[in-house]
Structure formats: C-alpha cells, structure tokens
PDB file of N, CA and C in Angstrom:
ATOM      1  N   UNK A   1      14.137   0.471  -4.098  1.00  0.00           N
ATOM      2  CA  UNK A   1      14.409   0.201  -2.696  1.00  0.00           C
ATOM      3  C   UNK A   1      13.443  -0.876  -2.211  1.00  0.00           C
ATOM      4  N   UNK A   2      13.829  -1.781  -1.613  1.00  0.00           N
ATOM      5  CA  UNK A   2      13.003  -2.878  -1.438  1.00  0.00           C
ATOM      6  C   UNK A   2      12.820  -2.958   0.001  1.00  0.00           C
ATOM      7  N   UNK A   3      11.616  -2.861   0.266  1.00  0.00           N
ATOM      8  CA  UNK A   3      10.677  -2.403   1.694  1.00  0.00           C
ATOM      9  C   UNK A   3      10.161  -3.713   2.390  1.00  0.00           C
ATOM     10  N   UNK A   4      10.546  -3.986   3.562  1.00  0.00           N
ATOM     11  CA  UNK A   4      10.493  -5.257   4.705  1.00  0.00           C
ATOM     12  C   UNK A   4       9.299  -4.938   5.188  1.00  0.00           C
ATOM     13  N   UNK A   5       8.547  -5.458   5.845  1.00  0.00           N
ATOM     14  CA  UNK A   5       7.527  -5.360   7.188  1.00  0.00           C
ATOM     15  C   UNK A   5       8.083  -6.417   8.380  1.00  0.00           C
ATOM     16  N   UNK A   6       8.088  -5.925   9.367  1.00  0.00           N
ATOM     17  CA  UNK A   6       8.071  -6.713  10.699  1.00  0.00           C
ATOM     18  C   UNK A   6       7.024  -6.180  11.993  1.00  0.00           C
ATOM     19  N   UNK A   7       6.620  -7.290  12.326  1.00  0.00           N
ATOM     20  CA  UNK A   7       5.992  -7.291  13.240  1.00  0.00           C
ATOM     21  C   UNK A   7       6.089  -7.457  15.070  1.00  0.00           C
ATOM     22  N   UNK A   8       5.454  -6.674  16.074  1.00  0.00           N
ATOM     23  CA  UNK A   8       6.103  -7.021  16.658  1.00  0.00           C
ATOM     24  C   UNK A   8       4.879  -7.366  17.653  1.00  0.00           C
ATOM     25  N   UNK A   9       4.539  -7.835  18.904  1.00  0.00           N
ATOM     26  CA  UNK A   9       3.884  -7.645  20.393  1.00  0.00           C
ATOM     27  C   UNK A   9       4.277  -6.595  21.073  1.00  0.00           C
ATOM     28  N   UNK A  10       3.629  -5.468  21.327  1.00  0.00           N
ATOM     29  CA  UNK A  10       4.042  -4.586  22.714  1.00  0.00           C
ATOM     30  C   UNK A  10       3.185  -5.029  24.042  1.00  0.00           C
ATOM     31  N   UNK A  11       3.966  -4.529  24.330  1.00  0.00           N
ATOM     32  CA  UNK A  11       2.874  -4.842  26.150  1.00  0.00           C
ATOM     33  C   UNK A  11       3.633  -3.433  26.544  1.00  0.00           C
ATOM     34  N   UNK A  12       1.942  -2.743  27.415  1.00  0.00           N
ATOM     35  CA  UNK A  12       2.155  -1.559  28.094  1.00  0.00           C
ATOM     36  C   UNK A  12       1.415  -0.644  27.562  1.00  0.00           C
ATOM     37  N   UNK A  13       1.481  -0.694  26.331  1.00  0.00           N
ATOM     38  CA  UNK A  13       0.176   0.368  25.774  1.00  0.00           C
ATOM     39  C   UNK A  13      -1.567   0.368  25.933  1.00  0.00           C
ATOM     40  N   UNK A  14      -1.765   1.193  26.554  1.00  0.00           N
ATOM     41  CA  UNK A  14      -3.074   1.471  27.270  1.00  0.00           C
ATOM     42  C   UNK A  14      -3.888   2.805  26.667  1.00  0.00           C
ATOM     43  N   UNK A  15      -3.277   3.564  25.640  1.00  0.00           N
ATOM     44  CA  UNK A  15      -4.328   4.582  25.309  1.00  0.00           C
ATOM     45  C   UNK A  15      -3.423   5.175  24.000  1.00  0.00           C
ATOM     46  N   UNK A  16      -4.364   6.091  23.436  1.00  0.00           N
ATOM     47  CA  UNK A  16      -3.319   6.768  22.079  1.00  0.00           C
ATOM     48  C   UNK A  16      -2.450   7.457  21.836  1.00  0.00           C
ATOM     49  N   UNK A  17      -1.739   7.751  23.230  1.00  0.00           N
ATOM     50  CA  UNK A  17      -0.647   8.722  23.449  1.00  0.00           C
ATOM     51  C   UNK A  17       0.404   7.550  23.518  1.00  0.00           C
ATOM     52  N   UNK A  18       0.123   6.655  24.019  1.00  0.00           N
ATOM     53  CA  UNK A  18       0.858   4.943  23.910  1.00  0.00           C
ATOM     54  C   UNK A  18       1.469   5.233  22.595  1.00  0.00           C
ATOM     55  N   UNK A  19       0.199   4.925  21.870  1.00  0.00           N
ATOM     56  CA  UNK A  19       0.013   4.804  19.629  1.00  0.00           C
ATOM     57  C   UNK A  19       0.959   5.735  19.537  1.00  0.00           C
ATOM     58  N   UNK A  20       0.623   6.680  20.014  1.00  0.00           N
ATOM     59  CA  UNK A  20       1.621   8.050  19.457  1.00  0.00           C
ATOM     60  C   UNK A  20       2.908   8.048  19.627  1.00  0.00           C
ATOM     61  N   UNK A  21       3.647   7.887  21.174  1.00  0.00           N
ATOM     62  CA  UNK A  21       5.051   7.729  21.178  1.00  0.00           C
ATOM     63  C   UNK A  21       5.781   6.464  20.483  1.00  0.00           C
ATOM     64  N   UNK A  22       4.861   5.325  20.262  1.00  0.00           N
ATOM     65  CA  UNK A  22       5.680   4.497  19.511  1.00  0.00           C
ATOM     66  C   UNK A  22       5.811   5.043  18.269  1.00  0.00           C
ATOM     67  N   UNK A  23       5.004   5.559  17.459  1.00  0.00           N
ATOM     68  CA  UNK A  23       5.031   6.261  15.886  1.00  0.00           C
ATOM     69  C   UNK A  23       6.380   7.050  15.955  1.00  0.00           C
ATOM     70  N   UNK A  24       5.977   7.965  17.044  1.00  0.00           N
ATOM     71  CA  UNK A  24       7.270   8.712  16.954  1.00  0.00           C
ATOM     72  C   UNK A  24       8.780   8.011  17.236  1.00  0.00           C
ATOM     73  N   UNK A  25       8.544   7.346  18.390  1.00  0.00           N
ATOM     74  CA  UNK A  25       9.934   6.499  17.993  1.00  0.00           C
ATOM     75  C   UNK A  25      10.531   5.783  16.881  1.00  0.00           C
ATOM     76  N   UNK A  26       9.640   5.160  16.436  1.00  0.00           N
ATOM     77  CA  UNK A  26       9.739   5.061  15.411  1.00  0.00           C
ATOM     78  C   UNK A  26      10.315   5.528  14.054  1.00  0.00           C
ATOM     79  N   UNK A  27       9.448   6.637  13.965  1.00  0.00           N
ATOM     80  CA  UNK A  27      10.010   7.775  12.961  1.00  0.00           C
ATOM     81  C   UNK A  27      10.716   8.387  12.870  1.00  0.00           C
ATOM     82  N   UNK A  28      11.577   8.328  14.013  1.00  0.00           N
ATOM     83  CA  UNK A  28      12.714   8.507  14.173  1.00  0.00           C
ATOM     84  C   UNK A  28      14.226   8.079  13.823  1.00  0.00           C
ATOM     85  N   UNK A  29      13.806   6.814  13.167  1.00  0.00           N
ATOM     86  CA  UNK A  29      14.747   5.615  12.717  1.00  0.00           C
ATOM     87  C   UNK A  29      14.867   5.958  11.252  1.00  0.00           C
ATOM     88  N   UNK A  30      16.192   5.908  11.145  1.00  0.00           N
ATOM     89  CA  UNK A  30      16.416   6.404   9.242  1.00  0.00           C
ATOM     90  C   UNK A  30      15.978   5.160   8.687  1.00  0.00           C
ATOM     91  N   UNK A  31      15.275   5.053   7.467  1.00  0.00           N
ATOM     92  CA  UNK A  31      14.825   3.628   6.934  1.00  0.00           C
ATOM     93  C   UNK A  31      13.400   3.217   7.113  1.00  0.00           C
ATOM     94  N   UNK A  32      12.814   4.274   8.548  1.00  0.00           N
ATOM     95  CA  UNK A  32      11.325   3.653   8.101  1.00  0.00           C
ATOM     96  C   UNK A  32      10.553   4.410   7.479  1.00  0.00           C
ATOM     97  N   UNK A  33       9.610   3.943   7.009  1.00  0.00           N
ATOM     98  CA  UNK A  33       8.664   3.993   6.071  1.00  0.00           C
ATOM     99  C   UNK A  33       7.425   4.153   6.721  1.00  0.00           C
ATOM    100  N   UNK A  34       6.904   3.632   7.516  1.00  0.00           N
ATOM    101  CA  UNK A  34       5.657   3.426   7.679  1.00  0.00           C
ATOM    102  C   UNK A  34       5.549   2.653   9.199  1.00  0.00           C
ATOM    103  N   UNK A  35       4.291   2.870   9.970  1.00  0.00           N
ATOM    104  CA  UNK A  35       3.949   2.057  11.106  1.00  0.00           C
ATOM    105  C   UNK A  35       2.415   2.002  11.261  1.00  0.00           C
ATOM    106  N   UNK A  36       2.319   0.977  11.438  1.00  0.00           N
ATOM    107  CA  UNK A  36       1.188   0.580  11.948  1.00  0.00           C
ATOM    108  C   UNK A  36       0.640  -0.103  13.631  1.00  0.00           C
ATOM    109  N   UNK A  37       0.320   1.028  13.939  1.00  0.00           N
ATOM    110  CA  UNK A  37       0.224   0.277  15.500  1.00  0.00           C
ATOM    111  C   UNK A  37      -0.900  -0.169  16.049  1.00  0.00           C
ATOM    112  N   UNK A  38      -1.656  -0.834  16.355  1.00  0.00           N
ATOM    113  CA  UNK A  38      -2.717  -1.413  16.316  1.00  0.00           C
ATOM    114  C   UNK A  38      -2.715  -1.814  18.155  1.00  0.00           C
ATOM    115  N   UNK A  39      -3.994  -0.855  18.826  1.00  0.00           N
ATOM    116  CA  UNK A  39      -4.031  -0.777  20.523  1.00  0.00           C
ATOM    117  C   UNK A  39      -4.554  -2.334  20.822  1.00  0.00           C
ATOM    118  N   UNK A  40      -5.520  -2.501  20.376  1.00  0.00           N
ATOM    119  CA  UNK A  40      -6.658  -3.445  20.738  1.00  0.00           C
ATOM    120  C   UNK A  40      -5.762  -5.204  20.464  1.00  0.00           C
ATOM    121  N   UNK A  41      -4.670  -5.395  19.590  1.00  0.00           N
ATOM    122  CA  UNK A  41      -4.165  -6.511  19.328  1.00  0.00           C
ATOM    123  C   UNK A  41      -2.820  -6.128  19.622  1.00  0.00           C
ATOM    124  N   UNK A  42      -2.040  -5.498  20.192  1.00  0.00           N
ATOM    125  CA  UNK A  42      -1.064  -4.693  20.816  1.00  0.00           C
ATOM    126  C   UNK A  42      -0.301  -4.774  19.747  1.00  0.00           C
ATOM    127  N   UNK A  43      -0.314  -4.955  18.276  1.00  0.00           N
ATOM    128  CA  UNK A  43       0.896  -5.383  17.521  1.00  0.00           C
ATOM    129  C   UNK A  43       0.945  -4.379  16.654  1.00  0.00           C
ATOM    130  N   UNK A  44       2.625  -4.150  16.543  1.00  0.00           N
ATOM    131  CA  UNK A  44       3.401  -3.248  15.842  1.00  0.00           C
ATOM    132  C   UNK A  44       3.613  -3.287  14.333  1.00  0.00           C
ATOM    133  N   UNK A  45       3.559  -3.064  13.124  1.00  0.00           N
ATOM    134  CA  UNK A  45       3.787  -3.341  11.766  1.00  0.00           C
ATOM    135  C   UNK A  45       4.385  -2.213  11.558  1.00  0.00           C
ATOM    136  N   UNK A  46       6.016  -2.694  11.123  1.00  0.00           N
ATOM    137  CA  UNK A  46       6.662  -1.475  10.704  1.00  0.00           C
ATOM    138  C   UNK A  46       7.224  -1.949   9.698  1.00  0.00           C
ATOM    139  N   UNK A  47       7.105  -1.494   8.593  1.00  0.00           N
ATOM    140  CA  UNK A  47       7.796  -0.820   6.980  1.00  0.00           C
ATOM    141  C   UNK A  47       8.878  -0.150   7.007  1.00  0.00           C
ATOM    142  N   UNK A  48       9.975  -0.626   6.608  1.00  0.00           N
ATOM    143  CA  UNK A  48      11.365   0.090   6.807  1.00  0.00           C
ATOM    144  C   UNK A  48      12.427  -0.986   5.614  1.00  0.00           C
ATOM    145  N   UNK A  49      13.055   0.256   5.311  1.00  0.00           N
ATOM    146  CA  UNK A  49      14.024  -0.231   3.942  1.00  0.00           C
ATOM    147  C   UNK A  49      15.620  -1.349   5.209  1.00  0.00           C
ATOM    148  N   UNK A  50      15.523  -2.333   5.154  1.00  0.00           N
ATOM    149  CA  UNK A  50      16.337  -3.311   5.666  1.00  0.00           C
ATOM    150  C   UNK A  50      17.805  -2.626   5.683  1.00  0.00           C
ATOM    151  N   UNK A  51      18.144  -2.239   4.378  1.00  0.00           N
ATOM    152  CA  UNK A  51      19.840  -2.077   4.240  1.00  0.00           C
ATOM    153  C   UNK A  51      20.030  -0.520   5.214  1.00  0.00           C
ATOM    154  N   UNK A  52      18.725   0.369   5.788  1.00  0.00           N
ATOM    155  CA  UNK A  52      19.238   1.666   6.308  1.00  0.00           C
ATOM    156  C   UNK A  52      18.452   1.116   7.746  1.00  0.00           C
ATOM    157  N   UNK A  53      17.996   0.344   8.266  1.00  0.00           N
ATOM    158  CA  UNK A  53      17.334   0.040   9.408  1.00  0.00           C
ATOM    159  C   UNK A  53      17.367  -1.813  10.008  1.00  0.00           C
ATOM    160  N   UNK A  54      17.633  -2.332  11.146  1.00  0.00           N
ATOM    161  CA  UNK A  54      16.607  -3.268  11.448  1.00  0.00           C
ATOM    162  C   UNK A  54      16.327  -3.875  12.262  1.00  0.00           C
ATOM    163  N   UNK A  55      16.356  -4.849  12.371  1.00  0.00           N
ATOM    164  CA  UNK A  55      15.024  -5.388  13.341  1.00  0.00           C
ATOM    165  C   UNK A  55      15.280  -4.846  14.703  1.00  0.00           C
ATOM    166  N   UNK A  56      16.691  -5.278  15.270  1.00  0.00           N
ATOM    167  CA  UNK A  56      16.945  -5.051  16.740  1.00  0.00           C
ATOM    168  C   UNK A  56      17.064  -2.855  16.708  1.00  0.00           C
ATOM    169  N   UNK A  57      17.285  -2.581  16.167  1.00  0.00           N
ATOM    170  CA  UNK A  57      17.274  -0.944  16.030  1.00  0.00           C
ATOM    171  C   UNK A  57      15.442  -0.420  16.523  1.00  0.00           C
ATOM    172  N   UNK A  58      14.836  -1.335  15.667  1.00  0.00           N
ATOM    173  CA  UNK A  58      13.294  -1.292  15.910  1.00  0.00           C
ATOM    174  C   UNK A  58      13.049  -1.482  17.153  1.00  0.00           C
ATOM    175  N   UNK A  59      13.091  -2.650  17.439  1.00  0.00           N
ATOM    176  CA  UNK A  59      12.585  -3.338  18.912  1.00  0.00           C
ATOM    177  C   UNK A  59      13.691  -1.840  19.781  1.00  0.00           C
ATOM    178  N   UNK A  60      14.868  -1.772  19.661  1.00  0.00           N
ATOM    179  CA  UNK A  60      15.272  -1.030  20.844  1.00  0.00           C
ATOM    180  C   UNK A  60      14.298   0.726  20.826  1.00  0.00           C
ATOM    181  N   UNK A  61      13.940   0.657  19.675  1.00  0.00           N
ATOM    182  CA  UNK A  61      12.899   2.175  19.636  1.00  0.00           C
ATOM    183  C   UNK A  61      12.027   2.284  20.821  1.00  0.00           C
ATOM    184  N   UNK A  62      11.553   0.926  20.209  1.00  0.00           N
ATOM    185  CA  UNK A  62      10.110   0.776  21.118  1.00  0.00           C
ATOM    186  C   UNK A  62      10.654   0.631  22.524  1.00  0.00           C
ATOM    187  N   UNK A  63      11.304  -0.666  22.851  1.00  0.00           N
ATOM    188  CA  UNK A  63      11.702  -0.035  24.327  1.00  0.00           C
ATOM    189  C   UNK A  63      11.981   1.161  25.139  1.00  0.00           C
ATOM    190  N   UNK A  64      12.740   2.123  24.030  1.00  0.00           N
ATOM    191  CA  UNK A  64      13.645   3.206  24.405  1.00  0.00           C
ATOM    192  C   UNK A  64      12.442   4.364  25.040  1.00  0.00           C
ATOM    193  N   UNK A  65      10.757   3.947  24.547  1.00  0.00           N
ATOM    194  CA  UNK A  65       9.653   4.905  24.287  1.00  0.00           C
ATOM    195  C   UNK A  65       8.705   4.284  25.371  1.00  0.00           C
ATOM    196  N   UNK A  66       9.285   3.314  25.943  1.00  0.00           N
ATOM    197  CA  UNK A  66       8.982   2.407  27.295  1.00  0.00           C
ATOM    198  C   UNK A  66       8.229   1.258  27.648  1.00  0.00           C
ATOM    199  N   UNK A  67       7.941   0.881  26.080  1.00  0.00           N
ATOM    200  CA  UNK A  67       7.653  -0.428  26.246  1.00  0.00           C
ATOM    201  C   UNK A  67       8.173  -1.534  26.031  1.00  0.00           C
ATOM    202  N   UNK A  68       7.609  -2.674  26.283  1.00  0.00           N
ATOM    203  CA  UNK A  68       8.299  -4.115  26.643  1.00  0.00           C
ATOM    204  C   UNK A  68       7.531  -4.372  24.912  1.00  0.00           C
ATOM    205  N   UNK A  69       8.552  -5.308  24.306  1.00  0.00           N
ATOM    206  CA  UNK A  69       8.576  -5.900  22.897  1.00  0.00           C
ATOM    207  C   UNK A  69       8.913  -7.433  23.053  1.00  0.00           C
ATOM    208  N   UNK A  70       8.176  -8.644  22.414  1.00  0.00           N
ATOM    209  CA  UNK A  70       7.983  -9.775  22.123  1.00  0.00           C
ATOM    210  C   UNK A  70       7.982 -10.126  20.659  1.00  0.00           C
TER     211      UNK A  70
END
C-alpha cells in the first residue's frame, strides 16, 4: 500500500484540545494512517493511503472540527 503525506496550514488552533479534535477528525477518515499536528507552526502532516482517502476529504475533516485550512 503506498502511503502519501500532505500538508496543510490551520488557523484557529490555540491549545491541545485544538491538537486533539483535529487527530480525531482525522482518524476518522478510512485511509489514514497517521497525523502529525504541530501547535506552534500550525501545520497539519497527514499520512493516508491516496486510493481509500484524499486531499479535499482531509481539508473538509479539518474544517468539519472547526477550523479554517490553507
């Protein structure tokens, strides 16, 4: 299975409950693998198999969990 990374900008996250609901949105998506959310550089790194997930499915997570994506 051959595993993507994409990256993204959030704006809106202010503390680790932020970190936390994006993970979970996230993990919620069939296909990912992995996230990396990083507070201090607001950026998203998510690991997810392409052919069961992508990009716009991602970005709408994160919105859906209430933040704004760039």
């Amino acid at each position: 299975m051959a595993q993507t990374t994409a990256s993204f900008m959030v704006d809106g996250m202010t503390c680790d409950g932020c970190v936390s609901a994006i993970k979970r949105a996230l993990a919620a998506i069939d296909g990912v693998d992995s996230t990396d959310v990083n507070l201090a550089t607001r950026e998203v790194k998510v690991t997810y198999d392409p052919t069961r997930a992508g990009v716009s499915s991602l970005q709408n997570a994160i919105r859906g969990a209430g933040y704004e994506v760039s």
